[in-house]
Protein backbone atom coordinates (compact mmCIF):
# COMPACT_ATOMS: atom_id res chain seq x y z
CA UNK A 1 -5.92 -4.56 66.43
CA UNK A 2 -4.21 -3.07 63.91
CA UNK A 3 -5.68 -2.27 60.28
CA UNK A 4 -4.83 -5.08 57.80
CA UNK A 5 -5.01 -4.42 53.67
CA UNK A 6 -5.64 -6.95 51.88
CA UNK A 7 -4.53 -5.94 48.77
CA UNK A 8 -0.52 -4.90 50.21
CA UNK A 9 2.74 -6.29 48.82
CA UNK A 10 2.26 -8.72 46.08
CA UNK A 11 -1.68 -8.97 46.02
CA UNK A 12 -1.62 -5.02 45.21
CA UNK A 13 1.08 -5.36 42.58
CA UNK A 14 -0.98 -7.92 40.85
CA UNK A 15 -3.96 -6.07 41.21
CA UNK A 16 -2.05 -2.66 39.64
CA UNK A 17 -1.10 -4.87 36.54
CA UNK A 18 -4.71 -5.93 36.18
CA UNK A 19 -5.83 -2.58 36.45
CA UNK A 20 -3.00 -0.97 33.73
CA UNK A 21 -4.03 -3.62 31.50
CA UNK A 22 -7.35 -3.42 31.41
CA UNK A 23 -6.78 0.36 31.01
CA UNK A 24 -4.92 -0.20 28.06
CA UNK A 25 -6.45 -2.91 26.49
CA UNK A 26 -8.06 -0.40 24.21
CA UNK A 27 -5.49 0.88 22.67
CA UNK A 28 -3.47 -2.17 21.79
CA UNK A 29 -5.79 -3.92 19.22
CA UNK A 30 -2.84 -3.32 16.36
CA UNK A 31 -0.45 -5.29 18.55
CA UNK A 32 -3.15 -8.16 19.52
CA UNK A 33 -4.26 -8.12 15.77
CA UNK A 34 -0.12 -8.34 14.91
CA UNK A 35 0.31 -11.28 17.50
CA UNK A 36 -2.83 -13.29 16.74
CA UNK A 37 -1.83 -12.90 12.88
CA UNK A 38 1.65 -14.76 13.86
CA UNK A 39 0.17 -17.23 15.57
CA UNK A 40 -2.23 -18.25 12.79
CA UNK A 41 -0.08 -18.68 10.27
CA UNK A 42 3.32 -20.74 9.66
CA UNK A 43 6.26 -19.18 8.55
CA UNK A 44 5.17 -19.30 4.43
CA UNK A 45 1.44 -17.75 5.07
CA UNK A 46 -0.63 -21.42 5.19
CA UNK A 47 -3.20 -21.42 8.41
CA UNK A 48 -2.24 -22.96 11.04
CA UNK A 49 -4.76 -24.42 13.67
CA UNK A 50 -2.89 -24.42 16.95
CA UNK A 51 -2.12 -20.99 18.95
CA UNK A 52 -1.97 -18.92 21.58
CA UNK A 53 -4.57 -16.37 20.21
CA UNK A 54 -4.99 -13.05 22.48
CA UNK A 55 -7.40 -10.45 23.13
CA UNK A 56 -6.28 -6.71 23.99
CA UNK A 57 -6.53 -7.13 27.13
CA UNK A 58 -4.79 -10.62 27.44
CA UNK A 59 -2.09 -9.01 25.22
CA UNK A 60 -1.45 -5.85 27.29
CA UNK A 61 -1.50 -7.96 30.52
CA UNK A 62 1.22 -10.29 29.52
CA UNK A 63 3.34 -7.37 28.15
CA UNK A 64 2.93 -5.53 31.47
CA UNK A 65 3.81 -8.62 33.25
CA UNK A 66 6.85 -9.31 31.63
CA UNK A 67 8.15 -5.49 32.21
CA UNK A 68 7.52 -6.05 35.76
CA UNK A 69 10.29 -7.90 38.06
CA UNK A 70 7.60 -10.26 39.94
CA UNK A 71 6.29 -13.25 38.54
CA UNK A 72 2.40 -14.25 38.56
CA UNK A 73 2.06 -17.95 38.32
CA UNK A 74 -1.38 -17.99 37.26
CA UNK A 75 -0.61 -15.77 33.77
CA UNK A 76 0.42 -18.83 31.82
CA UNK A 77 -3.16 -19.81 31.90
CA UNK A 78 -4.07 -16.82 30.53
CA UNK A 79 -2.91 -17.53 27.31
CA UNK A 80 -1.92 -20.79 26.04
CA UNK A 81 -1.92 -22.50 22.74
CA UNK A 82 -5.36 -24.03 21.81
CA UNK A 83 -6.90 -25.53 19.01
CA UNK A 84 -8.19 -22.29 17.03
CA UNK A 85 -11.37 -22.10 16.24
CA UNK A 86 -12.31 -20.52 12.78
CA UNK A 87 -8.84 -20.29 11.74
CA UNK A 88 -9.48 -18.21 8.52
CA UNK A 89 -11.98 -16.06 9.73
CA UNK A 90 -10.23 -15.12 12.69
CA UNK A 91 -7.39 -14.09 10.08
CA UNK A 92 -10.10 -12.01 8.70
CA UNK A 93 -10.58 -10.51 11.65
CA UNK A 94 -7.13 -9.50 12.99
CA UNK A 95 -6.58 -8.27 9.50
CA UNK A 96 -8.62 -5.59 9.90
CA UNK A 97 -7.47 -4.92 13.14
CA UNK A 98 -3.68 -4.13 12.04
CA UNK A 99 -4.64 -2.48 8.86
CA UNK A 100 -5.70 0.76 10.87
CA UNK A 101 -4.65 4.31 9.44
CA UNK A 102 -1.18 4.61 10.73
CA UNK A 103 -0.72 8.21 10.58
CA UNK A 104 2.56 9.29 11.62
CA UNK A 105 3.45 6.16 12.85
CA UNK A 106 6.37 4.71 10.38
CA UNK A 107 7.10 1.39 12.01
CA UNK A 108 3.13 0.39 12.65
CA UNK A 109 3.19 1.08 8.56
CA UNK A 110 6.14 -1.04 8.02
CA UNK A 111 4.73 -3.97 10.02
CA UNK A 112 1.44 -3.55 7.99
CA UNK A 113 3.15 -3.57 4.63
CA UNK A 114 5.57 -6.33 6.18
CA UNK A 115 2.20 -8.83 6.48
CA UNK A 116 0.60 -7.13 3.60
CA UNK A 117 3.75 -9.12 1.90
CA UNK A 118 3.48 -11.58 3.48
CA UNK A 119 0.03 -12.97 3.68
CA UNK A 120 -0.88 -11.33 0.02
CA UNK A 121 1.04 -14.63 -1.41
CA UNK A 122 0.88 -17.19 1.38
CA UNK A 123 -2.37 -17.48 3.10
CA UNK A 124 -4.89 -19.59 2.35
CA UNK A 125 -8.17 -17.50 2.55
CA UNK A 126 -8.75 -16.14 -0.65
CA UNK A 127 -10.86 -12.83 0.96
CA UNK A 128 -7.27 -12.36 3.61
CA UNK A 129 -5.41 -11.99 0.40
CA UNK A 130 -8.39 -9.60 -1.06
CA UNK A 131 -8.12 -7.36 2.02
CA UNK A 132 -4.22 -7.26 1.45
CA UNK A 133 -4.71 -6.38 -2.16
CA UNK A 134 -7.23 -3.25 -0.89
CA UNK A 135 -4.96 -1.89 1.38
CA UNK A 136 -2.00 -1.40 -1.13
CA UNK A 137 -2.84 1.35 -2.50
CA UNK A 138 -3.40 3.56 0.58
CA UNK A 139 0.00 1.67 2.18
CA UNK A 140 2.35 2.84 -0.92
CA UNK A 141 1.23 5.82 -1.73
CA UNK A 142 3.40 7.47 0.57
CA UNK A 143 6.03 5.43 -1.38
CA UNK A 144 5.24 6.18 -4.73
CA UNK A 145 4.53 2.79 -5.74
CA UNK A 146 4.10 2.57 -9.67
CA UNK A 147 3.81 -1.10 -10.69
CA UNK A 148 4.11 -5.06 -9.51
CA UNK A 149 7.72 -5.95 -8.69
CA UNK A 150 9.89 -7.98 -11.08
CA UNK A 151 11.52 -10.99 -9.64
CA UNK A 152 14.64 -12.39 -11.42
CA UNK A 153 14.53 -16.28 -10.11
CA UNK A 154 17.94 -16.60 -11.94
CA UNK A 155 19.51 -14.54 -9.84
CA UNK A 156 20.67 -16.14 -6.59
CA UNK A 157 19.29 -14.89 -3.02
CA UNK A 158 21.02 -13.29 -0.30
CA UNK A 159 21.26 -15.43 2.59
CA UNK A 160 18.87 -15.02 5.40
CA UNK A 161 22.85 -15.13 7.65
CA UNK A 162 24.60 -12.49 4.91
CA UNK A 163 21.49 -9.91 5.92
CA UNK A 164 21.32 -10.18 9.01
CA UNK A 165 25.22 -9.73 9.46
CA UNK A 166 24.91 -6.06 6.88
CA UNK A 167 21.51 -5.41 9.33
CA UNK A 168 23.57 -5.50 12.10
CA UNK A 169 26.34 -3.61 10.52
CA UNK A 170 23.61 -0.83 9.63
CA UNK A 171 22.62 -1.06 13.03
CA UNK A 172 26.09 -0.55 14.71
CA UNK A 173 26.36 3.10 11.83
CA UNK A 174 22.99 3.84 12.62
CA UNK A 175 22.49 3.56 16.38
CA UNK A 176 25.70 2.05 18.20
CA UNK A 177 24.12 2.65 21.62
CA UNK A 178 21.40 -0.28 20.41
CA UNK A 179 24.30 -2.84 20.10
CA UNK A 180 26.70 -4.61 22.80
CA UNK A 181 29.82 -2.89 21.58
CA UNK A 182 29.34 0.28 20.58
CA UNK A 183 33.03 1.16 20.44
CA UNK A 184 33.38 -0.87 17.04
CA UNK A 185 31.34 1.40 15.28
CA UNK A 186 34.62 3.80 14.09
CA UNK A 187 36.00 0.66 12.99
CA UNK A 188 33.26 0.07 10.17
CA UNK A 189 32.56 2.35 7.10
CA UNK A 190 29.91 5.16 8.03
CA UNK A 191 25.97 4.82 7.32
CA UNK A 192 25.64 5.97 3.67
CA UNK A 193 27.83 2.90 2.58
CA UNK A 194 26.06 0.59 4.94
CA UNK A 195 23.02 1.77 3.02
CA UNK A 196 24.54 1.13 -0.58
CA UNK A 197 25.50 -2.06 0.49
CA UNK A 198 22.11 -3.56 1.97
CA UNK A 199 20.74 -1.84 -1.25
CA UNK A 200 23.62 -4.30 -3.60
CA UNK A 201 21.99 -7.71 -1.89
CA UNK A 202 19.35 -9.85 -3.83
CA UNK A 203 16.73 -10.40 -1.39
CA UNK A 204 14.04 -12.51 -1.04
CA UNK A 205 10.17 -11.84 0.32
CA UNK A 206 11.04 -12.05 4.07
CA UNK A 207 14.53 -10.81 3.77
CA UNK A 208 12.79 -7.87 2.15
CA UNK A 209 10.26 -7.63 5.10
CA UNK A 210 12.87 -7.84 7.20
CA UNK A 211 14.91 -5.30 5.84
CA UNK A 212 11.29 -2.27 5.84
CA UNK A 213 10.98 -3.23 9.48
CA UNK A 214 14.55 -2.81 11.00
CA UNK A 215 14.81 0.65 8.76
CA UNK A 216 11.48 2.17 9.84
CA UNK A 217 13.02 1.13 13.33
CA UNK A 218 16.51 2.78 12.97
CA UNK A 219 14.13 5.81 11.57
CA UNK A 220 12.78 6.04 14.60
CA UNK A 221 16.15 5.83 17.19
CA UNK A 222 18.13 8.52 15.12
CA UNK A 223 18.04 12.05 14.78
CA UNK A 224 17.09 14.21 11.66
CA UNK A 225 20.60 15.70 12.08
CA UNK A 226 22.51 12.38 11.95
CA UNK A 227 24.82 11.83 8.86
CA UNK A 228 23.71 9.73 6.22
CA UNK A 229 20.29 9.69 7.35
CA UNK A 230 19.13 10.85 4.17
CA UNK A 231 21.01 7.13 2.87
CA UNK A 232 18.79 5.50 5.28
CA UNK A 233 15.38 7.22 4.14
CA UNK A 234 16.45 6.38 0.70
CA UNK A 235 17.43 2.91 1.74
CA UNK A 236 13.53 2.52 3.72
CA UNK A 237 11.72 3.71 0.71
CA UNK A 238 13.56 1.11 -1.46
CA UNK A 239 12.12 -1.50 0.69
CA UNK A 240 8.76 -0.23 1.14
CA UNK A 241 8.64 -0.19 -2.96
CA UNK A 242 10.20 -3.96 -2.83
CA UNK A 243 7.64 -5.19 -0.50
CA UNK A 244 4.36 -3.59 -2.04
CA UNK A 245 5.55 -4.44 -5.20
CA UNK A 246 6.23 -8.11 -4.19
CA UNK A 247 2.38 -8.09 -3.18
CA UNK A 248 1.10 -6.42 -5.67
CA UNK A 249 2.86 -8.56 -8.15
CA UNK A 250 1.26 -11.53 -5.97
CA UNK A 251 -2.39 -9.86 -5.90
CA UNK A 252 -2.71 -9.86 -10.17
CA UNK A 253 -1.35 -12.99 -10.42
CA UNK A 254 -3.71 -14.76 -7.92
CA UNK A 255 -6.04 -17.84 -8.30
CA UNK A 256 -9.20 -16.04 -7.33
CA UNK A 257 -11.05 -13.38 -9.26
CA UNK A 258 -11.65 -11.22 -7.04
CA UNK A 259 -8.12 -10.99 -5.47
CA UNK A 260 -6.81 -10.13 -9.27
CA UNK A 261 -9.22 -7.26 -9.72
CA UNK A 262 -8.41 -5.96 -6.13
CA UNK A 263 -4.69 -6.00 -7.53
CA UNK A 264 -5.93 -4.49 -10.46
CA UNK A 265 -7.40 -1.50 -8.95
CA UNK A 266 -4.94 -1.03 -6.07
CA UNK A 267 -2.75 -0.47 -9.35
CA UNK A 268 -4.76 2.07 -11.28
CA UNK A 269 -5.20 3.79 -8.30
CA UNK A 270 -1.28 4.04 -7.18
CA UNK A 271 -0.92 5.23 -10.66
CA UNK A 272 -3.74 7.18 -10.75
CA UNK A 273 -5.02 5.65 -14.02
CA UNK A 274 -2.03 7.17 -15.76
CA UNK A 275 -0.37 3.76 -16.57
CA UNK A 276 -2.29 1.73 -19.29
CA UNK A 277 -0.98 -1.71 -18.46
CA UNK A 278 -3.24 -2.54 -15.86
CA UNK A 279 -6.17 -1.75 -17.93
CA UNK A 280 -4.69 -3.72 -20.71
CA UNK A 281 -4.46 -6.74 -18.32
CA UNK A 282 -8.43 -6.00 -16.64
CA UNK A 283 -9.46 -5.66 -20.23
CA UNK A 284 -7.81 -8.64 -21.70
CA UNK A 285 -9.84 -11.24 -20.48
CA UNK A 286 -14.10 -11.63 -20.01
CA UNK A 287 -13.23 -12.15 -16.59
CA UNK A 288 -16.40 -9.16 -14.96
CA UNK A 289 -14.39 -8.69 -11.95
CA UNK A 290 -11.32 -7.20 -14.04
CA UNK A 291 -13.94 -5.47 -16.59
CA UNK A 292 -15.48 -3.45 -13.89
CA UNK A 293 -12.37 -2.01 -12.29
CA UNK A 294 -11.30 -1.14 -15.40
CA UNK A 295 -14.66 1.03 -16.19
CA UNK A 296 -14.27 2.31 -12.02
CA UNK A 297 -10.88 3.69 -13.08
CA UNK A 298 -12.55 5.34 -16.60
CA UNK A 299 -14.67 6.86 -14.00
CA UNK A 300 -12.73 8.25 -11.86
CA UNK A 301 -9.14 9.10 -13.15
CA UNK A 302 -10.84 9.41 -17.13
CA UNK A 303 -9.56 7.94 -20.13
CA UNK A 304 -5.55 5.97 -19.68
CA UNK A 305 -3.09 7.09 -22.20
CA UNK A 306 -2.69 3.72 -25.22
CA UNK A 307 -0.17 1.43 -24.31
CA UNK A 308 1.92 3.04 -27.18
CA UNK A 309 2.31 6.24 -25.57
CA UNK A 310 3.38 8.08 -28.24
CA UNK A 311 4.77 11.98 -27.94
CA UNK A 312 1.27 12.94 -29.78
CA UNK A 313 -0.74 11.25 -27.21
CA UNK A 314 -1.03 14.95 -25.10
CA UNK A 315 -2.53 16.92 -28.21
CA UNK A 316 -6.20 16.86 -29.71
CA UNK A 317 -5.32 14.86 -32.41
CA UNK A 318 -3.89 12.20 -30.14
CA UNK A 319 -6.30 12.40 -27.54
CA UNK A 320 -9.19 11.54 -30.40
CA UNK A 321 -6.81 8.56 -30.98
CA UNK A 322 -6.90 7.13 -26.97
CA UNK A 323 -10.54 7.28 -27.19
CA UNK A 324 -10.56 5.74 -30.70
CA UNK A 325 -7.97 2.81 -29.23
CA UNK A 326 -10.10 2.21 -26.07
CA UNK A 327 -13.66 2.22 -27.41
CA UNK A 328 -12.00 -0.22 -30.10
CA UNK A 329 -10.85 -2.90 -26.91
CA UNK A 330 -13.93 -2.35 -25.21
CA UNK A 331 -16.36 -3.25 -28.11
CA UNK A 332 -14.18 -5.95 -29.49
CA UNK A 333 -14.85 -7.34 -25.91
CA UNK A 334 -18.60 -6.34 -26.07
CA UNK A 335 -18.50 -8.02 -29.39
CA UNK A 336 -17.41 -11.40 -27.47
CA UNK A 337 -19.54 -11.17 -24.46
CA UNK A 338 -22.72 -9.99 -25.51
CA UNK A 339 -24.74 -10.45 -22.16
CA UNK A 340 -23.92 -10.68 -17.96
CA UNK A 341 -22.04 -8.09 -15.61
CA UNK A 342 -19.47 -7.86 -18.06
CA UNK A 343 -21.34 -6.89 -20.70
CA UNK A 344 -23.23 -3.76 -18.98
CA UNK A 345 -19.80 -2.49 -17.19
CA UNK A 346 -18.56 -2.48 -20.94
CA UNK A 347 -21.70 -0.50 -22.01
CA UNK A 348 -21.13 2.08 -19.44
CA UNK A 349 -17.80 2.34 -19.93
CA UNK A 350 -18.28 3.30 -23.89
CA UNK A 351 -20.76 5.51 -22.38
CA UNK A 352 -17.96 7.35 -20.50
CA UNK A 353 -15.41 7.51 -22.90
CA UNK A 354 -17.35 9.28 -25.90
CA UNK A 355 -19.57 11.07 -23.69
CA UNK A 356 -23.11 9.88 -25.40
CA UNK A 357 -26.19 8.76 -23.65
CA UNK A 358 -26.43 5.33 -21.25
CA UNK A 359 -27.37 2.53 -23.60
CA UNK A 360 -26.87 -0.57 -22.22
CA UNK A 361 -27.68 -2.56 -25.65
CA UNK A 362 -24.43 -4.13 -26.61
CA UNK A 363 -25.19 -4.24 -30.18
CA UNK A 364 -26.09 -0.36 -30.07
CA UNK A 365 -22.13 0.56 -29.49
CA UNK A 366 -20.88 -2.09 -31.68
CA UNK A 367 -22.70 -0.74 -34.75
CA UNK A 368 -21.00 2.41 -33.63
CA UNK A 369 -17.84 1.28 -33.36
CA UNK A 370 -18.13 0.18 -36.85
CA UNK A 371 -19.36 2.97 -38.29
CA UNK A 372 -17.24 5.64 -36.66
CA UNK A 373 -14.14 2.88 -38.27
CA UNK A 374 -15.70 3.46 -41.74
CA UNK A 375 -16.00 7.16 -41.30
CA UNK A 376 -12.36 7.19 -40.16
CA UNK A 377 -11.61 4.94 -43.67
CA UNK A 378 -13.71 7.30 -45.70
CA UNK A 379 -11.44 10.55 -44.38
CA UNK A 380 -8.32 8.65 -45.42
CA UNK A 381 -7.46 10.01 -48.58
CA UNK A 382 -7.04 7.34 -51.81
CA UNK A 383 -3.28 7.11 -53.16
């Protein structure tokens, strides 16, 4: 009787798929995470609590399936949308799964700053939108990232039609082999004015999502040597700087606390505590969340330039005057709070900027504010 395998023809093929995906279950968390994050949220960032969540494994499995030219009835049940469980935790959760160090890897970083956009303004967990603010400092600093984006509502929108019609043009410059007729491609001005022209259109959060994602992806189908790449590099760091700025500007303008102070120091930090504004806005309220990022970035990066920034600001003279304008906002805060977390980040923060002892008495640096302001009056001399 002849040997018989069990596992031939179509039993063996599904038993190869198994096998690949389980094998490379490990390595596709980021695309799970990416998924699962889709699937829990509606279009505008709200939580949604039907889906088809997936696992690693259920993820690569259904990918390698649907490469393959056989069909496995039994996959649908695999993964199927459920009532979810945990919705906000779960976002949580796949969160930190996609935020991963990227490396090298300039679409996985677009598609992290893409939902970094997205859910930053839009979802409903408060700590979802505190893990987006964290991460914006580490995603834009390859992007030089200097400040919140400024949104003109006056100014009308491009049409979610108009960009995909100039990303499709881009497209055809970039890569015409990607399209259905490459042929047009001499029939359309070259990639450099493609470029200029996505760069002219107003867009909104998701067309400017839209627009990182499809030029990381162009990045990555043409060669260094191709002309007017250097338009489309310049055209995918113009996004990148839209979109982190769009969350950023969403992160210090947030309900919670401690979403605005994650905003606040994912700002100082891009900057690395050279701009003053976001310590004017962390210092402008008793809010202790703000008050001790803004004593962190004293810390770390030393004392901001005033707000004035005035030519003198680099010499002696007007370096005395920074500390004089800082220790001034920090006791006239003291003065207000007098007690509570807010009070003792103040304390060590006038600590740090005039370089004296740790006292964390409030009254202690206010009587010292006052009297290094009447030594300053004594030194001015009388008309």
């Amino acid at each position: 009787m002849p040997f018989s395998n069990p596992y031939s023809g179509p039993a063996r093929r599904v038993m190869l798929a198994f096998g690949s995906a389980l094998a490379l279950s490990a390595c596709t968390t980021v695309e799970s995470s990416q998924w699962n994050l889709a699937q829990l949220h509606t279009a505008d960032g709200s939580t949604r609590r039907v889906g088809e969540l997936r696992n690693g494994f259920q993820q690569a499995l259904t990918q390698f399936i649907g490469k393959t030219e056989f069909k496995v009835p039994f996959i649908e049940g695999i993964t199927s949308a459920k009532p979810i469980d945990d919705p906000l935790g779960r976002c949580l959760h796949n969160l930190n799964g996609l935020l991963v160090d990227a490396g090298n890897n300039a679409l996985l970083r677009a598609e992290q700053i893409s939902t970094v956009t997205w859910l930053a303004e839009g979802c409903d967990y408060a700590l979802s939108r505190e893990r987006c603010a964290l991460s914006i400092a580490s995603l834009g600093a390859p992007f030089s990232v200097n400040g919140p984006a400024e949104v003109d509502d006056s100014l009308k929108f491009s049409s979610a039609e108009e960009l995909g019609k100039a990303i499709g043009q881009l497209i055809l410059a970039a890569a015409p082999e990607l399209t259905e007729h490459p042929e047009a491609a001499d029939q359309i001005p070259g990639l450099a004015a493609q470029c200029q022209s996505l760069r002219s259109l107003n867009l909104d959060r998701n067309g400017a999502r839209r627009l990182l994602v499809s030029c990381a992806a162009l990045l990555q189908r043409t060669k260094a040597s191709k002309e007017g790449r250097p338009a489309l590099e310049a055209l995918h760091l113009h996004a990148a700087q839209n979109c982190l700025g769009l969350a950023l500007a969403s992160a210090i303008n947030d309900p919670s606390p401690l979403v605005r102070a994650a905003g606040l120091g994912a700002w100082i930090d891009l900057t690395a505590g050279e701009d003053p504004r976001p310590y004017a806005l962390a210092l402008g309220s008793s809010v202790p969340e703000n008050i001790q990022v803004a004593i962190e970035g004293f810390s770390i990066y030393g004392i901001p330039p005033s707000p004035s920034r005035s030519p003198e600001s680099q010499s002696s003279t007007g370096e005395l005057q920074t500390e004089r304008y800082w220790s001034g906002v920090l006791t006239q805060l003291l003065d207000s709070l007098r007690e509570g977390p807010g009070a003792v980040s103040l304390c060590h923060g006038m600590s740090q900027l005039t370089g004296l002892d740790e006292n964390l008495r409030p009254e202690y640096w206010i009587a010292w504010q006052l009297d290094q302001e009447a030594l300053l009056q004594s030194q001015v001399p009388s008309p």
